[in-house]
Protein backbone atom coordinates (compact mmCIF):
# COMPACT_ATOMS: atom_id res chain seq x y z
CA UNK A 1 112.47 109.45 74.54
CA UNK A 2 115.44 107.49 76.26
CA UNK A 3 115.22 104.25 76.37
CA UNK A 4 116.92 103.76 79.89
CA UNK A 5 114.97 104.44 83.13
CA UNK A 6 115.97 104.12 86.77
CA UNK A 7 113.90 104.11 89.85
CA UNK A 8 114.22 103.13 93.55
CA UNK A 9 111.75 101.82 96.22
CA UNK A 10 110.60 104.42 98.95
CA UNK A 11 113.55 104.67 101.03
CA UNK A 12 116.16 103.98 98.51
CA UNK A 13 117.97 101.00 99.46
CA UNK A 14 116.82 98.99 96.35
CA UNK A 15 117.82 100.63 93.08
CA UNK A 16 117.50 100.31 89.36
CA UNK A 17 118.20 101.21 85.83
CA UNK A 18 116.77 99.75 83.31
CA UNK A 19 117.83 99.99 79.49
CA UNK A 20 115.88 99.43 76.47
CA UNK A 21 111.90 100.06 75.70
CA UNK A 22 109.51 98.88 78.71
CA UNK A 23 106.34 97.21 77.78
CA UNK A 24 103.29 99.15 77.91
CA UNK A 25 101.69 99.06 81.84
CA UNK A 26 99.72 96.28 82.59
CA UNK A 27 97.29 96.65 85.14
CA UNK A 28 96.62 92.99 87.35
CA UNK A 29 93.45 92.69 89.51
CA UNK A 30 94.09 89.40 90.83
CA UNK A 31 93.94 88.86 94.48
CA UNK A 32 97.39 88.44 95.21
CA UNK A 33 98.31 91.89 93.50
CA UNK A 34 95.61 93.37 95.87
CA UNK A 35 96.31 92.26 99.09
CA UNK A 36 99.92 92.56 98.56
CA UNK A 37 99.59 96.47 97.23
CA UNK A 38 96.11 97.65 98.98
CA UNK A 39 94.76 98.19 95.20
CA UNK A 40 95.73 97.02 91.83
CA UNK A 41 99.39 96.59 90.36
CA UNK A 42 100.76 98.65 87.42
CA UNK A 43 103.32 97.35 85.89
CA UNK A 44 105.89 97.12 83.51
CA UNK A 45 108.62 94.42 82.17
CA UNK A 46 112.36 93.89 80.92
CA UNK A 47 114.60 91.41 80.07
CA UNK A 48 116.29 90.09 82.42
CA UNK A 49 119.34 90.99 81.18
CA UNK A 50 118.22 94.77 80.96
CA UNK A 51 118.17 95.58 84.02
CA UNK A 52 120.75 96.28 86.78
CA UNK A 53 119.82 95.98 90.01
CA UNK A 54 121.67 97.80 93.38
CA UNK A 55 121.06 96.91 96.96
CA UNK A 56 119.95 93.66 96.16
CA UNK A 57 120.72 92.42 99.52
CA UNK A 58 117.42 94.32 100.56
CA UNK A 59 115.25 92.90 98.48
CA UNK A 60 112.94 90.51 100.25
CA UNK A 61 111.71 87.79 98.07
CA UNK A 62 108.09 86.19 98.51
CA UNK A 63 107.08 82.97 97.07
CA UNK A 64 103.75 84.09 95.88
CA UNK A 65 102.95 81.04 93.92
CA UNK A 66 104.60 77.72 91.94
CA UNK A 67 104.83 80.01 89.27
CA UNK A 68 106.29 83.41 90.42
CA UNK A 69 107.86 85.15 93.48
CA UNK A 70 107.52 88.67 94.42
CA UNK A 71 110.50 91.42 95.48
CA UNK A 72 109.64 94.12 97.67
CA UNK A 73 112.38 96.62 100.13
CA UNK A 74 112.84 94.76 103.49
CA UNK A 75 113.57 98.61 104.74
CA UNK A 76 110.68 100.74 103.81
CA UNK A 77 108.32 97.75 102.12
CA UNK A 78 107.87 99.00 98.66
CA UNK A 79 106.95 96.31 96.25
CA UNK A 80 108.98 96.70 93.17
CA UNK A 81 109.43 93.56 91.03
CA UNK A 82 106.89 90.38 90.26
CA UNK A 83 109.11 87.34 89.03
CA UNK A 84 108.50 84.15 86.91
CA UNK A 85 110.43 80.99 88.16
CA UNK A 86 110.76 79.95 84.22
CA UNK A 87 111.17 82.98 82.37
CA UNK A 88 113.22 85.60 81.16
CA UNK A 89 112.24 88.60 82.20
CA UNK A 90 111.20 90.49 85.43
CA UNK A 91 108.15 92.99 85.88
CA UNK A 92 108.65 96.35 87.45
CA UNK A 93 106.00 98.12 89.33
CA UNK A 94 105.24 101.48 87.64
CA UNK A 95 105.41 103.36 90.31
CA UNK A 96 109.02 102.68 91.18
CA UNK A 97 110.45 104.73 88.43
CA UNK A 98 111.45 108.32 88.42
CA UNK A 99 109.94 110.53 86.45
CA UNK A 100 109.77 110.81 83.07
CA UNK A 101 108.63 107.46 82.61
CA UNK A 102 106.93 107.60 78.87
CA UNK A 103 104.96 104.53 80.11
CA UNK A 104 101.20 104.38 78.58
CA UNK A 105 98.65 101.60 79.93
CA UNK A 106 98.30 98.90 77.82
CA UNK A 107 95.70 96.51 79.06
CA UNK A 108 93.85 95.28 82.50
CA UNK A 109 93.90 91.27 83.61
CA UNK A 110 92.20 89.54 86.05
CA UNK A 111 88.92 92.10 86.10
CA UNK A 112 87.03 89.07 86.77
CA UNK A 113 89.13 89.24 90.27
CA UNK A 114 89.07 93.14 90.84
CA UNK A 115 88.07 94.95 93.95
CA UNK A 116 84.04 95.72 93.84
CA UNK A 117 84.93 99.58 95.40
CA UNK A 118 86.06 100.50 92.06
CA UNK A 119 85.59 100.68 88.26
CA UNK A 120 87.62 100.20 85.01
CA UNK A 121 86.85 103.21 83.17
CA UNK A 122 89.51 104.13 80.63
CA UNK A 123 88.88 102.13 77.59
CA UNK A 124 92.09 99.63 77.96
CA UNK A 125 91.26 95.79 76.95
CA UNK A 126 90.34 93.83 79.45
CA UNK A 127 90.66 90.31 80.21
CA UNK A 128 88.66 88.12 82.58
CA UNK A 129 91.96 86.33 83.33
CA UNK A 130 95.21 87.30 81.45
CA UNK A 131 95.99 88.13 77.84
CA UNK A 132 96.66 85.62 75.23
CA UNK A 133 100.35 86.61 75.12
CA UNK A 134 101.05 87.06 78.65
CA UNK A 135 102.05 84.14 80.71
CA UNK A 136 101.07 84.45 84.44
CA UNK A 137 99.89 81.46 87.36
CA UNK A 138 96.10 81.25 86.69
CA UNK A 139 94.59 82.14 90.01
């Protein structure tokens, strides 16, 4: 499969394309991901310098934490992106990119943080915080 994607939030103001393999979905439980969503986040990453962003002027940027901020369409309100202050990449939400994606889940963090109206269910790893390799603000 291709290794460049592209995508767009709900109204498409915000574009992107993305070029090179995507990290396997990662599905985040934590609070924040919740309220902001409704439900869980699935998500993917890139480099930083992967990526190529259009209508950036209507992204709306919220300071989440210390640690990250998070992009969403000031239009239609589609959360797209998730953002560490120190780091070198940027995730994607899944859900943003047109189809065929090729994406497979990879793992569930913060279950110790998940909704109680629904169960995990499809075998991934799951951590009671984040993974060992993934560096995220510790709720």
């Amino acid at each position: 499969m291709d290794d460049d994607h592209s995508g767009s939030c709900l109204c498409g103001a915000v574009r992107f394309k993305t070029r090179g393999p995507l990290r396997g979905v990662i599905y985040c439980h934590c609070s924040q991901c919740r309220k902001q969503t409704g439900h869980f986040v699935a998500a993917t990453s890139v480099p930083d310098g992967n990526i190529e962003i259009a209508g950036a002027e209507s992204i709306a940027w919220y300071e989440a934490s210390s640690f990250a901020r998070r992009g969403f369409c000031k239009t239609c309100g589609s959360v797209l992106f998730w953002k560490p202050w120190e780091d070198a990449y940027i995730s994607v939400l899944a859900g943003a990119f047109d189809k065929p994606t090729g994406l497979q889940g990879e793992c569930h963090i913060f279950v110790g943080d998940k909704g109680d109206y629904y169960i995990i269910d499809d075998g991934l790893p799951r951590f009671e915080k984040s993974t060992p390799s993934l560096k995220v603000a510790d709720e």
